[in-house]
PDB file of N, CA and C in Angstrom:
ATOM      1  N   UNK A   1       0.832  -1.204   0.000  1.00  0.00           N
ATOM      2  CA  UNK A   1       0.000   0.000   0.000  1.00  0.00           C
ATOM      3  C   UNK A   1       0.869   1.257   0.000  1.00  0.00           C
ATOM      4  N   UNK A   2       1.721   1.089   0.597  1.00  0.00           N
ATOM      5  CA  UNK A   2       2.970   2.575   0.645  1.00  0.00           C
ATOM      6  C   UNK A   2       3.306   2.517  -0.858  1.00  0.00           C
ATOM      7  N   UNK A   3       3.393   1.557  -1.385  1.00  0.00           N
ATOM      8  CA  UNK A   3       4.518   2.203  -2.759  1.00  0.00           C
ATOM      9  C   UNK A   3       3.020   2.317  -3.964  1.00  0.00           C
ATOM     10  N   UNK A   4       2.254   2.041  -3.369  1.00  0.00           N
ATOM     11  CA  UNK A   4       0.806   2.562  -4.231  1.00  0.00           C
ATOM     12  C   UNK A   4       0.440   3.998  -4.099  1.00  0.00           C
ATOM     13  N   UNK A   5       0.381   4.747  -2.863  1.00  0.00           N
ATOM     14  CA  UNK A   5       0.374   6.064  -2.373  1.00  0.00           C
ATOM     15  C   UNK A   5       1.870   6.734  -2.737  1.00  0.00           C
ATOM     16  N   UNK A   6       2.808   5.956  -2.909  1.00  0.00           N
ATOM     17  CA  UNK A   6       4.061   7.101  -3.371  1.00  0.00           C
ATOM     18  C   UNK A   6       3.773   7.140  -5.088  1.00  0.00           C
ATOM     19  N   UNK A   7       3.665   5.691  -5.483  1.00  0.00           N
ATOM     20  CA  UNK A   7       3.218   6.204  -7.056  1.00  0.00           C
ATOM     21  C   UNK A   7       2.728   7.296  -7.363  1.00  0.00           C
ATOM     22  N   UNK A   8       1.193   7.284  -6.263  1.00  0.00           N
ATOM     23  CA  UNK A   8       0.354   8.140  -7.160  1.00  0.00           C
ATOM     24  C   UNK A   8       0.654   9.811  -6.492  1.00  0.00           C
ATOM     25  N   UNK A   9       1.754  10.384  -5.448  1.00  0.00           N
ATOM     26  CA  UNK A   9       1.669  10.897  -5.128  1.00  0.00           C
ATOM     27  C   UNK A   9       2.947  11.687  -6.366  1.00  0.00           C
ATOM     28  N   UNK A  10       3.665  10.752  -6.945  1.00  0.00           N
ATOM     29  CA  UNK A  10       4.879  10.896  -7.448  1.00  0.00           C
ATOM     30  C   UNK A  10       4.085  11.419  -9.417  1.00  0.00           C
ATOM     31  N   UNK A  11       3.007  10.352  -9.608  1.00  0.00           N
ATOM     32  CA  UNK A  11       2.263  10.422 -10.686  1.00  0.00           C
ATOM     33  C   UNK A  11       1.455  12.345 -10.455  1.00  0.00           C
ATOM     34  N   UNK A  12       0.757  12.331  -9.402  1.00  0.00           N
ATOM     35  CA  UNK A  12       0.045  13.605  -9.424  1.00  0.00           C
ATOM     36  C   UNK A  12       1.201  14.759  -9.560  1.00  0.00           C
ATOM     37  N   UNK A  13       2.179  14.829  -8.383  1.00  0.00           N
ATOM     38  CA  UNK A  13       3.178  16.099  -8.799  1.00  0.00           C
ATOM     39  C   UNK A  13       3.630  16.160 -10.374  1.00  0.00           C
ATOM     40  N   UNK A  14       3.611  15.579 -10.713  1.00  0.00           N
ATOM     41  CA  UNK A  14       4.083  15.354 -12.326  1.00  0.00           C
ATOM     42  C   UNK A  14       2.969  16.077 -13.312  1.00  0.00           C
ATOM     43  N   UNK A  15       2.316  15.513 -13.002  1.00  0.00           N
ATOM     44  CA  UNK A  15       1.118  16.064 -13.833  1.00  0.00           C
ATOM     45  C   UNK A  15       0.624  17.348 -13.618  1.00  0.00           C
ATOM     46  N   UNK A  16       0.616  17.832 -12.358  1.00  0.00           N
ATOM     47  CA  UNK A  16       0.678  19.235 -11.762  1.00  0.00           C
ATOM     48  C   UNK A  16       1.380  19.925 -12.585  1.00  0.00           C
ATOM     49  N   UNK A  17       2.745  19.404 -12.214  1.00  0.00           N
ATOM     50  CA  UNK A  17       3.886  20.436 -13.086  1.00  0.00           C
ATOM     51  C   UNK A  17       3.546  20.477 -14.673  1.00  0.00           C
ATOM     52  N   UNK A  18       3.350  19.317 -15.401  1.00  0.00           N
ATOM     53  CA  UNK A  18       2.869  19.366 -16.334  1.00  0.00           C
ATOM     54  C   UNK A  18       1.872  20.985 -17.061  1.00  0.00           C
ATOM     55  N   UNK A  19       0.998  20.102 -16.215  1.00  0.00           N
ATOM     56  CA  UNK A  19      -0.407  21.356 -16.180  1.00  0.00           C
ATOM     57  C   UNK A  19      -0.030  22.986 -16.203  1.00  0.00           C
ATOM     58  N   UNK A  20       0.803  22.779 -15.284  1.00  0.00           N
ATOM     59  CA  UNK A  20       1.144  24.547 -15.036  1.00  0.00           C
ATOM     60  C   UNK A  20       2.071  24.608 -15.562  1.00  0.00           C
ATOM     61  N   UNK A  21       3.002  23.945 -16.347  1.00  0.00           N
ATOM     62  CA  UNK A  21       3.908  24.518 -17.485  1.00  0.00           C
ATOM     63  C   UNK A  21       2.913  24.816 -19.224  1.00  0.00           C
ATOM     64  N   UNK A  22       2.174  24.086 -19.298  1.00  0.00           N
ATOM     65  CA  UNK A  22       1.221  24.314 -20.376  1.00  0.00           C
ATOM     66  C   UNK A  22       0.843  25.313 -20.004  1.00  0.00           C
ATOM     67  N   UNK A  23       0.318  25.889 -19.321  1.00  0.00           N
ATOM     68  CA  UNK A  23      -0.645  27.367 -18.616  1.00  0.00           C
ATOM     69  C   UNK A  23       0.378  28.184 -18.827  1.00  0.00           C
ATOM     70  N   UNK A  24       1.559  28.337 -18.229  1.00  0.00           N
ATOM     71  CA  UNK A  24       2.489  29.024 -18.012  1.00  0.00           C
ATOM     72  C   UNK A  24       2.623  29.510 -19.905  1.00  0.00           C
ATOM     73  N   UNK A  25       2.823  27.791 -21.022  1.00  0.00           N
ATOM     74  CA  UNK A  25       3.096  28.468 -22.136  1.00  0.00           C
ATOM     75  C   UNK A  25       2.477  29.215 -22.652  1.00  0.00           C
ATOM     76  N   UNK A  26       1.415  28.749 -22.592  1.00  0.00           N
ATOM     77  CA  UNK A  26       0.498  29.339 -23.072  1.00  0.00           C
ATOM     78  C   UNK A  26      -0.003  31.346 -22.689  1.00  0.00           C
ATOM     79  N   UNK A  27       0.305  31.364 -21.408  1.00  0.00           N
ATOM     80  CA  UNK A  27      -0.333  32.546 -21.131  1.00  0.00           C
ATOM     81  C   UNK A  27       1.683  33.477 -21.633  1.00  0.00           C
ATOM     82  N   UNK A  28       2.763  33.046 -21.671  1.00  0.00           N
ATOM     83  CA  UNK A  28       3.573  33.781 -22.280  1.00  0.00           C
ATOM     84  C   UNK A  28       3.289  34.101 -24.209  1.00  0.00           C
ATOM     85  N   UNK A  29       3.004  32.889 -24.536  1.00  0.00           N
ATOM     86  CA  UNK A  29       2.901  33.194 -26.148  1.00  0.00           C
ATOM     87  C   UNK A  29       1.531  33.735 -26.037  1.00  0.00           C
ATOM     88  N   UNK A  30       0.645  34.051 -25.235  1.00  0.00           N
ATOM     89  CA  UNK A  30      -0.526  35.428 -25.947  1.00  0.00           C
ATOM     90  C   UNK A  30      -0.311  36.793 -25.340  1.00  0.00           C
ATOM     91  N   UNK A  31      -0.035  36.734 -23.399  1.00  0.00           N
ATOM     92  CA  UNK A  31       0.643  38.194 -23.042  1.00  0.00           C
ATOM     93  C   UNK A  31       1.767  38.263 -23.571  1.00  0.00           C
ATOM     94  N   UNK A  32       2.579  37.557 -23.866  1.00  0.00           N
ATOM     95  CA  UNK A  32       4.028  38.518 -24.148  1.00  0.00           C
ATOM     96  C   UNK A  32       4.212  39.279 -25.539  1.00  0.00           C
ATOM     97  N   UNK A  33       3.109  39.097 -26.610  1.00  0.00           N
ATOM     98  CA  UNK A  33       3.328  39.780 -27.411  1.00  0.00           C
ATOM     99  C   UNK A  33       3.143  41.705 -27.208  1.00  0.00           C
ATOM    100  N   UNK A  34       2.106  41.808 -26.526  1.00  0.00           N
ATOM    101  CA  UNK A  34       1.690  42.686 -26.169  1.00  0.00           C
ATOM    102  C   UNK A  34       2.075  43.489 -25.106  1.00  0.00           C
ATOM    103  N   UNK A  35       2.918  42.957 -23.930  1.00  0.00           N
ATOM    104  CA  UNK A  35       4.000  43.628 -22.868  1.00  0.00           C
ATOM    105  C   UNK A  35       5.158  43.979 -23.664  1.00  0.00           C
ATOM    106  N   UNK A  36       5.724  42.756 -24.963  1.00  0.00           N
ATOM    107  CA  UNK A  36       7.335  43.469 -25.485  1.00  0.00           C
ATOM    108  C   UNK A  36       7.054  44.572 -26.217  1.00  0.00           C
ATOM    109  N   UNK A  37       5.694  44.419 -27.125  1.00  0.00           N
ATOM    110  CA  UNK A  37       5.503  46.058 -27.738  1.00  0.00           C
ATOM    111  C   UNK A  37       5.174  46.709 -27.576  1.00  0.00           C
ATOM    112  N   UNK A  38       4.645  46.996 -25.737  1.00  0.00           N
ATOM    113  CA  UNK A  38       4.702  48.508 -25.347  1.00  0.00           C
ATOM    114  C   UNK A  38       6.004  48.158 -24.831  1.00  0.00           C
ATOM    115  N   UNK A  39       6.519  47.771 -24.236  1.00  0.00           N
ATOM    116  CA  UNK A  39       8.250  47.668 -23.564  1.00  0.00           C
ATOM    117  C   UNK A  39       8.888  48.296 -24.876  1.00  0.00           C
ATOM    118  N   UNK A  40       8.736  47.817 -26.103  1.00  0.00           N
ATOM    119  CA  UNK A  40       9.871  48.236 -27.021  1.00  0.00           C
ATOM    120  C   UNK A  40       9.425  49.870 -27.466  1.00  0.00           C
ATOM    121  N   UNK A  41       8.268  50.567 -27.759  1.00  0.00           N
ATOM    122  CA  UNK A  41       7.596  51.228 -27.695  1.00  0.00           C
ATOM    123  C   UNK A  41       8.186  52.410 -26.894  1.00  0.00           C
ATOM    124  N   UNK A  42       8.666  51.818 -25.281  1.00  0.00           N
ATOM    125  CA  UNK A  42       8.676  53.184 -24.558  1.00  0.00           C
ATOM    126  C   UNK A  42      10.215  53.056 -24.371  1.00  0.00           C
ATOM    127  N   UNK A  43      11.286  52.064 -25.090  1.00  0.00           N
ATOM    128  CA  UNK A  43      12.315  52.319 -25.134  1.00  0.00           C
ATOM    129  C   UNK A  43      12.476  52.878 -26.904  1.00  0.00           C
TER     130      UNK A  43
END
């Protein structure tokens, strides 16, 4: 039963990270177009 609960504890962090690296890409390739060209803008 322990190495059933470390699986899935080892399986969920994974997938977490997963999850929030997709989110993460995702929300850089639609805000970042629009923060670098006012950034480039006011330099």
């Amino acid at each position: 039963m322990q190495d059933n609960t470390t699986i899935i504890i080892v399986v969920s962090i994974l997938a977490l990270h997963f999850l929030v690296g997709i989110g993460w890409l995702i929300y850089k390739m639609s805000g970042s177009d629009k923060n670098e060209d006012s950034n480039h803008d006011d330099n």
